[in-house]
Each structure stands twice: as structure tokens, then as C-alpha cells.
PDB file of N, CA and C in Angstrom:
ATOM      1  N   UNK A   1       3.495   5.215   1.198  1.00  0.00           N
ATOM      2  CA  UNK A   1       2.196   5.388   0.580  1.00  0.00           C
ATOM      3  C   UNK A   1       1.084   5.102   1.577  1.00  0.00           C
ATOM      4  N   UNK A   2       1.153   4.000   2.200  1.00  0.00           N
ATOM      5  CA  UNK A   2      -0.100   3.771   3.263  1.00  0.00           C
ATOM      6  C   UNK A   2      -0.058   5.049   4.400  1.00  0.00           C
ATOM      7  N   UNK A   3       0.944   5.573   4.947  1.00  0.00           N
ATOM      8  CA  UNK A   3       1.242   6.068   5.913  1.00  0.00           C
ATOM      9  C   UNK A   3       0.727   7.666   5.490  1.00  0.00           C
ATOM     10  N   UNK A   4       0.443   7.674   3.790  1.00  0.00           N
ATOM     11  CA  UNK A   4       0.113   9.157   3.210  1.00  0.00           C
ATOM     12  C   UNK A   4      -1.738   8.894   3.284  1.00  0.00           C
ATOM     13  N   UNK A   5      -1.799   7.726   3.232  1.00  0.00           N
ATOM     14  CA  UNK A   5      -3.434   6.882   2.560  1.00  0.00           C
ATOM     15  C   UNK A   5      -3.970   7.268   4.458  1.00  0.00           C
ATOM     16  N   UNK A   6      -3.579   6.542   5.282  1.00  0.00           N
ATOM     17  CA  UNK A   6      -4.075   7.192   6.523  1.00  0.00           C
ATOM     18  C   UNK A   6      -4.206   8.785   7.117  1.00  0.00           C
ATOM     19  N   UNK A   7      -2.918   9.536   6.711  1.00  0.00           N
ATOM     20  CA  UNK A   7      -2.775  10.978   6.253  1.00  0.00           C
ATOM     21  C   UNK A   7      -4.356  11.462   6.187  1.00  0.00           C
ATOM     22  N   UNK A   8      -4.458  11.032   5.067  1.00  0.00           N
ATOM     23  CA  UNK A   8      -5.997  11.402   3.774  1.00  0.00           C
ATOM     24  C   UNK A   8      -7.300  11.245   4.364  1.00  0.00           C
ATOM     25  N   UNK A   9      -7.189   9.957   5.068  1.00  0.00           N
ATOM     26  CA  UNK A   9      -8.362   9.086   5.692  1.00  0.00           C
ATOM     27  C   UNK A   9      -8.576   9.947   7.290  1.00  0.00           C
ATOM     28  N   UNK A  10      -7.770  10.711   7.754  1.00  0.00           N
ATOM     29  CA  UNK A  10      -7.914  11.438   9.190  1.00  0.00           C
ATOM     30  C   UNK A  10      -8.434  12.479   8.697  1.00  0.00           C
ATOM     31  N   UNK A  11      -7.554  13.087   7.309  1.00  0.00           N
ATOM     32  CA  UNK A  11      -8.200  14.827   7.010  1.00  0.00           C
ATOM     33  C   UNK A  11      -9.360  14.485   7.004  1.00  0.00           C
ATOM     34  N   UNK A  12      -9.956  13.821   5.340  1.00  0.00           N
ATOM     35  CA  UNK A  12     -11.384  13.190   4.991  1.00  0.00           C
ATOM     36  C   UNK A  12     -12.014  13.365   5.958  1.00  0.00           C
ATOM     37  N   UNK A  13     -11.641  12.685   7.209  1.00  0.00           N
ATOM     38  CA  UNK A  13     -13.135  12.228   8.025  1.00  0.00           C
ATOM     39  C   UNK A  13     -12.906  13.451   9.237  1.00  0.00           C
ATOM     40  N   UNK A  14     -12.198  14.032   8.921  1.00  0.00           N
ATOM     41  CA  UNK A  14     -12.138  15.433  10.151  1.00  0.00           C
ATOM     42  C   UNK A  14     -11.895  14.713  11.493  1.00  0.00           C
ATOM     43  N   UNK A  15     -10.872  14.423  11.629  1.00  0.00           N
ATOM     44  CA  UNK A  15     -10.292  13.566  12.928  1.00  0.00           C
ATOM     45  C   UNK A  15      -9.933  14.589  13.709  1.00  0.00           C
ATOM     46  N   UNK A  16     -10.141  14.733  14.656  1.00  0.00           N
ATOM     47  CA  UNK A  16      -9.545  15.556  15.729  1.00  0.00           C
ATOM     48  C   UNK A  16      -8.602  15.651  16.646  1.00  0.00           C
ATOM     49  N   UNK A  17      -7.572  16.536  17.246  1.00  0.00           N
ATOM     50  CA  UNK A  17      -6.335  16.578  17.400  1.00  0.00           C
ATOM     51  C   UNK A  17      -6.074  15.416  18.104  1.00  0.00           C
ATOM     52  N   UNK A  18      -7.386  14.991  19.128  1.00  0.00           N
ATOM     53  CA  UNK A  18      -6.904  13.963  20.389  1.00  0.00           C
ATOM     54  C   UNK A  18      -6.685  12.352  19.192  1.00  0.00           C
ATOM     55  N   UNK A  19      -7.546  11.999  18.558  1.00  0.00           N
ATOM     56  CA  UNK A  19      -7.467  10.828  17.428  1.00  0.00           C
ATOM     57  C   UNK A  19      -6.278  10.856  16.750  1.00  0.00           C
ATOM     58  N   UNK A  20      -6.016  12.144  15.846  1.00  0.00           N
ATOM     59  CA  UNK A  20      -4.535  12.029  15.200  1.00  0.00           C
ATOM     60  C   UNK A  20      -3.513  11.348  16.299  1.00  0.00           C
ATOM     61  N   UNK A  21      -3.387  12.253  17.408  1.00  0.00           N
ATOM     62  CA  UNK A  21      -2.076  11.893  18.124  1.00  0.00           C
ATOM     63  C   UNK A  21      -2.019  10.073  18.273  1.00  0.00           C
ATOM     64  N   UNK A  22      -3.525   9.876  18.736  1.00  0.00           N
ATOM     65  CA  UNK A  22      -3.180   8.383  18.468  1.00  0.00           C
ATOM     66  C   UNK A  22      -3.014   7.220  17.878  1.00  0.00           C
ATOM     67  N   UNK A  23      -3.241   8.159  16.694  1.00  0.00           N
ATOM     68  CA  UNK A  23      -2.698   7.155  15.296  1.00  0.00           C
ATOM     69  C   UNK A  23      -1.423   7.449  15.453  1.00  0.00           C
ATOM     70  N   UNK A  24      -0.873   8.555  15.286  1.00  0.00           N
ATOM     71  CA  UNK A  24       0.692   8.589  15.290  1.00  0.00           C
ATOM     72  C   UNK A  24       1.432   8.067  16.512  1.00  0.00           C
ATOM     73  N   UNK A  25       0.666   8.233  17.864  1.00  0.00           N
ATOM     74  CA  UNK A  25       1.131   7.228  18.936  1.00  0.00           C
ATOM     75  C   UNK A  25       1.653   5.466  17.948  1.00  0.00           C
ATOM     76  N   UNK A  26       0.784   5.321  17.744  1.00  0.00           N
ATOM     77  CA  UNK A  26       0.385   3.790  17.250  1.00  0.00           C
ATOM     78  C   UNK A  26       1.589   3.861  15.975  1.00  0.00           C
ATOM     79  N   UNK A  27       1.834   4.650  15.112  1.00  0.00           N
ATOM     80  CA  UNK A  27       2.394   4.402  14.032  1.00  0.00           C
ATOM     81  C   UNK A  27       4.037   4.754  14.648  1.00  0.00           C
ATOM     82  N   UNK A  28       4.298   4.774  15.631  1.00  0.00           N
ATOM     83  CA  UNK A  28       5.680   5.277  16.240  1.00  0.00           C
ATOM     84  C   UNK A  28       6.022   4.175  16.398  1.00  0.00           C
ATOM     85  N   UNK A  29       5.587   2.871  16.440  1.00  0.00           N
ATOM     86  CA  UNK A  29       6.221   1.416  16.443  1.00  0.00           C
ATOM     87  C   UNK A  29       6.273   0.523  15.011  1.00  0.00           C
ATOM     88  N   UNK A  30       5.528   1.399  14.146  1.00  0.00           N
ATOM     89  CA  UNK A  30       6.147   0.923  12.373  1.00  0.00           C
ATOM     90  C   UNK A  30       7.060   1.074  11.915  1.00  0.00           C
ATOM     91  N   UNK A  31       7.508   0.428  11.327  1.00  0.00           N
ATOM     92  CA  UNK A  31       8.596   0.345  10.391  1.00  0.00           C
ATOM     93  C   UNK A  31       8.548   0.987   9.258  1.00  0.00           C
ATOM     94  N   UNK A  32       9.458   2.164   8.807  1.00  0.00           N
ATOM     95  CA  UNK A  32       8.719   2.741   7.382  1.00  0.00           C
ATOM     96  C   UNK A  32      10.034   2.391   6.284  1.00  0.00           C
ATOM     97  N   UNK A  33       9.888   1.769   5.510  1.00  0.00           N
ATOM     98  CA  UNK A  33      10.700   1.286   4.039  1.00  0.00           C
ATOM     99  C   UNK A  33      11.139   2.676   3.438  1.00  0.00           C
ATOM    100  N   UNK A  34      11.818   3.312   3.119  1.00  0.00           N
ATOM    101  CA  UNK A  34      12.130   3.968   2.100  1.00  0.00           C
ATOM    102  C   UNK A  34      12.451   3.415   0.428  1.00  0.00           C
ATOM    103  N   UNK A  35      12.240   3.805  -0.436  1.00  0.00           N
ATOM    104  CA  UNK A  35      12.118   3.348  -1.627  1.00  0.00           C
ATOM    105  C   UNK A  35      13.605   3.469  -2.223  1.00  0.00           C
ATOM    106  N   UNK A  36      14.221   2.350  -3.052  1.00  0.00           N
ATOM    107  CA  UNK A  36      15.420   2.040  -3.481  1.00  0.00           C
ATOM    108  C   UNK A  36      15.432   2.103  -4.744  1.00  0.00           C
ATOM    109  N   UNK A  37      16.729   1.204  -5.633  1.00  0.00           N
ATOM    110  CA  UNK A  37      15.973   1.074  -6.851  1.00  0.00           C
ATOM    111  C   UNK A  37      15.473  -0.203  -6.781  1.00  0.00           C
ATOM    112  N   UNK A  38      15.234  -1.732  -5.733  1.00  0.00           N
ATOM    113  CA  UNK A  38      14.304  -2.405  -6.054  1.00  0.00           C
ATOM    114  C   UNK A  38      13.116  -2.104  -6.356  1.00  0.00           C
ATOM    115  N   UNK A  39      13.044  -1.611  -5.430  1.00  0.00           N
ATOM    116  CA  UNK A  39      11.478  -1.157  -4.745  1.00  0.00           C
ATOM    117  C   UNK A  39      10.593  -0.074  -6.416  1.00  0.00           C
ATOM    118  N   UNK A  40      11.648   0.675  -7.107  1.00  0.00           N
ATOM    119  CA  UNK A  40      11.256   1.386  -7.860  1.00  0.00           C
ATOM    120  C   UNK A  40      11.152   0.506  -9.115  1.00  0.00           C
ATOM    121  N   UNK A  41      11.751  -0.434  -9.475  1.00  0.00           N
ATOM    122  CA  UNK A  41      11.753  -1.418 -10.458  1.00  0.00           C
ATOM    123  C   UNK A  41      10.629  -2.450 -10.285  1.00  0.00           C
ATOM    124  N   UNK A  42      10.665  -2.825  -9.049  1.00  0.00           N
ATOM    125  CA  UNK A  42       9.060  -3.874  -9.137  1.00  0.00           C
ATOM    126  C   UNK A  42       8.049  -2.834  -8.737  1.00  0.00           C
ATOM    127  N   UNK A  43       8.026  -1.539  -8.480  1.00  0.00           N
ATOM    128  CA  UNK A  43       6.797  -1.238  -8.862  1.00  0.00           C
ATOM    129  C   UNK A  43       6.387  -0.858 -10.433  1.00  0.00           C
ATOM    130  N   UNK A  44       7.443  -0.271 -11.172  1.00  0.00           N
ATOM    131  CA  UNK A  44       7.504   0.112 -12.605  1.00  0.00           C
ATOM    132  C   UNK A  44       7.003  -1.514 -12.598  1.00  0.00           C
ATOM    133  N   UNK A  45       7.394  -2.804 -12.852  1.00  0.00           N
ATOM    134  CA  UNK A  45       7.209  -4.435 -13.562  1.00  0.00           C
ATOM    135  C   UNK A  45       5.443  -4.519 -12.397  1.00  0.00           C
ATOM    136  N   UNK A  46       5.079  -4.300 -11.617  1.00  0.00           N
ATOM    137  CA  UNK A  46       3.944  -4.434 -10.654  1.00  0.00           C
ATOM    138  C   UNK A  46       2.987  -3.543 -11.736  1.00  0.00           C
ATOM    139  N   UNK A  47       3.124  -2.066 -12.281  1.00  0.00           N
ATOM    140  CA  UNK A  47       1.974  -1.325 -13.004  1.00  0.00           C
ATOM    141  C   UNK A  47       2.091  -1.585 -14.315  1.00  0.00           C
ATOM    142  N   UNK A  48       3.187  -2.233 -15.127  1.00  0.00           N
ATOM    143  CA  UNK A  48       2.732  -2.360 -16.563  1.00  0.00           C
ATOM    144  C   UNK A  48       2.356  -3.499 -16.499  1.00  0.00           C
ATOM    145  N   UNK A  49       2.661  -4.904 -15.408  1.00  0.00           N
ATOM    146  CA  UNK A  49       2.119  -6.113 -15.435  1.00  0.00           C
ATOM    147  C   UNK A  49       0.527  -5.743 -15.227  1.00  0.00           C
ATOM    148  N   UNK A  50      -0.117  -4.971 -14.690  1.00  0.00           N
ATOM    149  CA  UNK A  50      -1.096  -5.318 -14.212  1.00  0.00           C
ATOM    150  C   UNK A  50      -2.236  -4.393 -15.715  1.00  0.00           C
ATOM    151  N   UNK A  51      -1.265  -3.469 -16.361  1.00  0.00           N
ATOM    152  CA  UNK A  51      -1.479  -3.071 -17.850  1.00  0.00           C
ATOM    153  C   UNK A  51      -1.923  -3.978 -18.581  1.00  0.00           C
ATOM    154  N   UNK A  52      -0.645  -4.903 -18.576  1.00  0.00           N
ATOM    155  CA  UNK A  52      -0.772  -5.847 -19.875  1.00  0.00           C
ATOM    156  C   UNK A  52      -1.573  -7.182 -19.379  1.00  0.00           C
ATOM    157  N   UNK A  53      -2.598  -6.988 -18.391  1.00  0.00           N
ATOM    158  CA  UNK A  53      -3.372  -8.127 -17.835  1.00  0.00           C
ATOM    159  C   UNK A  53      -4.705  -7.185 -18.157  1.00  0.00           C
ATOM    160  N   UNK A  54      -4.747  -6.214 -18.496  1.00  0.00           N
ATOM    161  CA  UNK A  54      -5.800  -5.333 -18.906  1.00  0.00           C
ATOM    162  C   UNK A  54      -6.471  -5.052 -17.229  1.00  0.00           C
ATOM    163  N   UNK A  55      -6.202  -4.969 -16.735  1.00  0.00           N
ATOM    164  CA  UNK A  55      -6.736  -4.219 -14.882  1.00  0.00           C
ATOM    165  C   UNK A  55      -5.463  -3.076 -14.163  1.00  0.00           C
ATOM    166  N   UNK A  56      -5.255  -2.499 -14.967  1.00  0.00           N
ATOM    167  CA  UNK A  56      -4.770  -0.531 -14.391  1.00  0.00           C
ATOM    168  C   UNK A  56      -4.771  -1.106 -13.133  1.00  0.00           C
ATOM    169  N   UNK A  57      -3.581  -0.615 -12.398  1.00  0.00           N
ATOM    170  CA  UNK A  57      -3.525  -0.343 -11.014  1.00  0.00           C
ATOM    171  C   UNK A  57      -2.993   0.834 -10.770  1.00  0.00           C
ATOM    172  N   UNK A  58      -3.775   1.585  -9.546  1.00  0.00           N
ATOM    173  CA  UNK A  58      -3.858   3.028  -9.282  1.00  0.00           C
ATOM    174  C   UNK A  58      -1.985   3.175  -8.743  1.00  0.00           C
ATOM    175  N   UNK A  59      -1.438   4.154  -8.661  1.00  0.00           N
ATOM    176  CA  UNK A  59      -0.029   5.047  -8.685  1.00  0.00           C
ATOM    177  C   UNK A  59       0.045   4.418  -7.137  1.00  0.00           C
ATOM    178  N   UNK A  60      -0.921   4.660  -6.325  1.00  0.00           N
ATOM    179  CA  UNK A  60      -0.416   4.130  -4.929  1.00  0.00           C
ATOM    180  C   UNK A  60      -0.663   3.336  -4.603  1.00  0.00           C
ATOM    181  N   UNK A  61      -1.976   2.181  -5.131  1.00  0.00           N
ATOM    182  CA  UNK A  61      -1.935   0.401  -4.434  1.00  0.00           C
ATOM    183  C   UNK A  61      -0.437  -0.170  -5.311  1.00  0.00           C
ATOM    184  N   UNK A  62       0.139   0.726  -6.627  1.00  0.00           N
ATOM    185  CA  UNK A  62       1.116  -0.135  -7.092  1.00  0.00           C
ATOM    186  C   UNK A  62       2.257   0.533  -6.043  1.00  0.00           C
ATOM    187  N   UNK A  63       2.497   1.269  -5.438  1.00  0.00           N
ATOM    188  CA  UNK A  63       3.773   1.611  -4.416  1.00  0.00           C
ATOM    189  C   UNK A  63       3.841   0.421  -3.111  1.00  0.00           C
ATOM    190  N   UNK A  64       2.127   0.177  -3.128  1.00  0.00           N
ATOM    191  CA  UNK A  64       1.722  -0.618  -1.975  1.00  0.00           C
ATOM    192  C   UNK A  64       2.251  -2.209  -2.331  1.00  0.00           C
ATOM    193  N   UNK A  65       2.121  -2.305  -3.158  1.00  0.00           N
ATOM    194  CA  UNK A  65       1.737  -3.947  -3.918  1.00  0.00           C
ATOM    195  C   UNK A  65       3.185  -4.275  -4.412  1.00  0.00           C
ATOM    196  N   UNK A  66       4.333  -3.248  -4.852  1.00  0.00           N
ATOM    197  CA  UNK A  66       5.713  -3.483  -5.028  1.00  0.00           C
ATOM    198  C   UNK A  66       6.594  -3.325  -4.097  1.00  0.00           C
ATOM    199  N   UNK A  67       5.805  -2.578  -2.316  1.00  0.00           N
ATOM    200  CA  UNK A  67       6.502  -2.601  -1.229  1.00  0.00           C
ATOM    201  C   UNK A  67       6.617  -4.199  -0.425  1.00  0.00           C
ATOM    202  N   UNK A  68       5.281  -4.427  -0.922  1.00  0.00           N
ATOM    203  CA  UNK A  68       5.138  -5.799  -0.478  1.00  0.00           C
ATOM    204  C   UNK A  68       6.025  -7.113  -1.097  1.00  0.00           C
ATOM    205  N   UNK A  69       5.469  -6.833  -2.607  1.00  0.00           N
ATOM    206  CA  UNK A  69       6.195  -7.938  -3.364  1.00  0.00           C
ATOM    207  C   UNK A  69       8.194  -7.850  -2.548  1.00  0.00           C
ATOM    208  N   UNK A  70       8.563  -6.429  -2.769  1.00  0.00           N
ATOM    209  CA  UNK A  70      10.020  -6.451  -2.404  1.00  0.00           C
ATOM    210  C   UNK A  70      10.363  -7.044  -1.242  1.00  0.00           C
ATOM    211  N   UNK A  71       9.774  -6.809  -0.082  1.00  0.00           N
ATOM    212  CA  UNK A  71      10.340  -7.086   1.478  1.00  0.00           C
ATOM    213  C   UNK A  71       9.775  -8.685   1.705  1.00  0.00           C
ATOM    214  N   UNK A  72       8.680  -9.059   0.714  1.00  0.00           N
ATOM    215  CA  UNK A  72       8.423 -10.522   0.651  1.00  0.00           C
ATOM    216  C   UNK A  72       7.177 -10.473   1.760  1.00  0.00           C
ATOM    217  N   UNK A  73       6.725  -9.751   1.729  1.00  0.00           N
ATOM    218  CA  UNK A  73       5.522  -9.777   2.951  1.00  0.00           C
ATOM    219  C   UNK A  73       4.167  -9.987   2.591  1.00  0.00           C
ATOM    220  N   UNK A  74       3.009 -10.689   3.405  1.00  0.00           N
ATOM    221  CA  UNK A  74       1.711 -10.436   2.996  1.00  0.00           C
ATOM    222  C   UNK A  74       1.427  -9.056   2.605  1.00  0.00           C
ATOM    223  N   UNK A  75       0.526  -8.401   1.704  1.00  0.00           N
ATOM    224  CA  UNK A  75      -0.122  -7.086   1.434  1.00  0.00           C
ATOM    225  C   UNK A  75      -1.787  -7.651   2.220  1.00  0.00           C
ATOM    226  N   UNK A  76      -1.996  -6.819   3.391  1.00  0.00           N
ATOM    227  CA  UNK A  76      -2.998  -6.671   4.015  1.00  0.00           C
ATOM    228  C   UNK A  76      -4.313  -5.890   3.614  1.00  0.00           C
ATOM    229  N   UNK A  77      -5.161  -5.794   3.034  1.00  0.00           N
ATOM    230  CA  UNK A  77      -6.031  -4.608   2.537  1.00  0.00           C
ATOM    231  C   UNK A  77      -7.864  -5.233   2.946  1.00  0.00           C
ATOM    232  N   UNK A  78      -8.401  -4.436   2.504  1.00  0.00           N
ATOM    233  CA  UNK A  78      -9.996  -4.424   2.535  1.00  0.00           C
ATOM    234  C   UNK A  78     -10.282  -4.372   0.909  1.00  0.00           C
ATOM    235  N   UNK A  79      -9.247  -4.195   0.253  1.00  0.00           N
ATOM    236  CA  UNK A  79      -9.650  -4.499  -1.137  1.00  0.00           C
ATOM    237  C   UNK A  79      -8.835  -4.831  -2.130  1.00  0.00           C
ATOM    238  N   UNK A  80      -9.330  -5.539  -1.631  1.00  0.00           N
ATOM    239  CA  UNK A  80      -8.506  -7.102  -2.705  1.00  0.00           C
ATOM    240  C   UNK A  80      -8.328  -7.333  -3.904  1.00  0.00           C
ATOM    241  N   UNK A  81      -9.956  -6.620  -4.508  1.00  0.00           N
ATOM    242  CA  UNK A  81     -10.224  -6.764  -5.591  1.00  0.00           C
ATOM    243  C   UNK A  81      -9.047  -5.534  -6.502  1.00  0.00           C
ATOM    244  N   UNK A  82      -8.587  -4.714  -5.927  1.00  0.00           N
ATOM    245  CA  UNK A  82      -7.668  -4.010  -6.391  1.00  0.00           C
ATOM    246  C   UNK A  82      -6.261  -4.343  -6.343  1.00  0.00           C
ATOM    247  N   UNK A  83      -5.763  -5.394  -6.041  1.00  0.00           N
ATOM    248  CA  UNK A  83      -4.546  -6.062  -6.129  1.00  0.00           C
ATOM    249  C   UNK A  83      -4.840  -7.429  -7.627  1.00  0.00           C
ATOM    250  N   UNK A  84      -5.706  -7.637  -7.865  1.00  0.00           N
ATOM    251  CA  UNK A  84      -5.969  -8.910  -8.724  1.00  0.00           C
ATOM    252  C   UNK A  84      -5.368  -9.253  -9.635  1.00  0.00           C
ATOM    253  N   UNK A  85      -4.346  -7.810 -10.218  1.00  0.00           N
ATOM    254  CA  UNK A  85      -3.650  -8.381 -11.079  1.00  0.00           C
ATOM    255  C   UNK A  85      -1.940  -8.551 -10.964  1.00  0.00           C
ATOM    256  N   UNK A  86      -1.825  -8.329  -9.726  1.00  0.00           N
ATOM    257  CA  UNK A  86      -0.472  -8.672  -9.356  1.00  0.00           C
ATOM    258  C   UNK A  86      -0.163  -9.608  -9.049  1.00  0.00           C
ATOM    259  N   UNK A  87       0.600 -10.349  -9.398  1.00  0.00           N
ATOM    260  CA  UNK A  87       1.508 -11.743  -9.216  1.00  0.00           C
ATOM    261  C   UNK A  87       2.480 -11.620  -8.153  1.00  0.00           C
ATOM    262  N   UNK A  88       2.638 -12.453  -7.434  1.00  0.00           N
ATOM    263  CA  UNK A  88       4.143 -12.745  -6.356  1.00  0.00           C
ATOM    264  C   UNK A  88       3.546 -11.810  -5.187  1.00  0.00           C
ATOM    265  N   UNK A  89       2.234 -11.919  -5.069  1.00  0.00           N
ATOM    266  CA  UNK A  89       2.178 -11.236  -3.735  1.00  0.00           C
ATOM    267  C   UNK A  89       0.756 -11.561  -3.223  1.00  0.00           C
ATOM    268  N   UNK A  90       1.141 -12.023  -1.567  1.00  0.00           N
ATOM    269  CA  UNK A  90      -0.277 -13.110  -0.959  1.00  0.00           C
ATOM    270  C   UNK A  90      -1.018 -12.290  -0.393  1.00  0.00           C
ATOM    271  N   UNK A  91      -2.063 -11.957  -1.066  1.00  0.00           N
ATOM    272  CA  UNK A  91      -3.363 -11.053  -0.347  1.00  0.00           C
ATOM    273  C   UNK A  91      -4.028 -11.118   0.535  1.00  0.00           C
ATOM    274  N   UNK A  92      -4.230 -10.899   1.525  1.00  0.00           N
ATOM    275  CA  UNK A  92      -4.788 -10.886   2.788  1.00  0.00           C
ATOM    276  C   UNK A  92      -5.592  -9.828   3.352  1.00  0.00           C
ATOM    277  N   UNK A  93      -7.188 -10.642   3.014  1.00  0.00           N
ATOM    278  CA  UNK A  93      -8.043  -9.521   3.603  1.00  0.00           C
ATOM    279  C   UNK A  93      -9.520 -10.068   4.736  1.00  0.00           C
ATOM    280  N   UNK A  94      -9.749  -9.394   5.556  1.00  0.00           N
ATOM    281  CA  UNK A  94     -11.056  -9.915   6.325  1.00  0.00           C
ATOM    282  C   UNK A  94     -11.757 -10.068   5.608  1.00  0.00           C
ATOM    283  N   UNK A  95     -12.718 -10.890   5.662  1.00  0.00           N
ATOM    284  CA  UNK A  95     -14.034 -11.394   4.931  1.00  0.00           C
ATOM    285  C   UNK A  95     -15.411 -10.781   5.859  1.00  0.00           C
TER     286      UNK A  95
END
């Protein structure tokens, strides 16, 4: 999902061939998760939890927010305020 969210964020802003290559330079040393059935189960328990807390979380911060919860990792973002209703996962954002 992030790796589709940067995708979006190069078209959007009309990045040009020399910029793409070096995001994908840069993203050639990530690690990319493929989705299991953990991964598909805490995100299904990640979007109705955040239902039944009355704060909707969008189809892809919950892919984001149940990749995290699964592998046990900080979730890194600029918006925080869109994780708020997920539990079991340590938010981490610049101020």
C-alpha cells in the first residue's frame, strides 16, 4: 500500500523520469511484506475496530496500520491523526 501511496504522490506531482528512477533507486533496498492471512485478519479486526470507536479508517491507512500492527513495527506517518483509532500500534510522526 505505501509503495502504491508513493506510486500516486510521483504521478500527482508530475515527477519526472530522472526523480522516479530515484525513488525506485532508493526503494530497491526495502523490504516489501506480501499479505497472508495474518496480515488480512488484523486488517479486517484494525477497520471494524476503528468502526466501532466511531473514526472510519480509509481501505489503505488500514492495510498500512495492520502491516504494522502484524510485523510489530513502529507505523511512521505525517498523519497521525488518521491512525487514532487503532490500538497495538506506536505512532510515530515529526512534529
Amino acid at each position: 500500500m505505501t509503495l502504491a501511496e508513493l506510486e500516486y504522490w510521483s504521478v500527482r506531482h508530475r515527477w519526472g523520469q530522472g526523480r522516479r528512477d530515484e525513488m525506485e533507486d532508493y526503494l530497491r533496498g526495502v523490504e516489501v511484506y506480501l499479505p497472508d492471512q495474518d496480515l488480512y485478519r488484523n486488517w479486517a479486526e484494525v477497520t471494524r475496530r476503528a468502526e466501532r470507536k466511531g473514526r472510519p479508517i480509509t481501505c489503505a491507512d488500514a492495510w498500512i496500520a495492520a502491516t504494522a500492527y502484524t510485523l510489530g513495527v513502529p507505523l511512521v506517518t505525517h498523519n497521525a491523526s488518521d491512525f487514532a483509532a487503532v490500538d497495538g500500534v506506536r505512532v510515530v510522526t515529526a512534529k
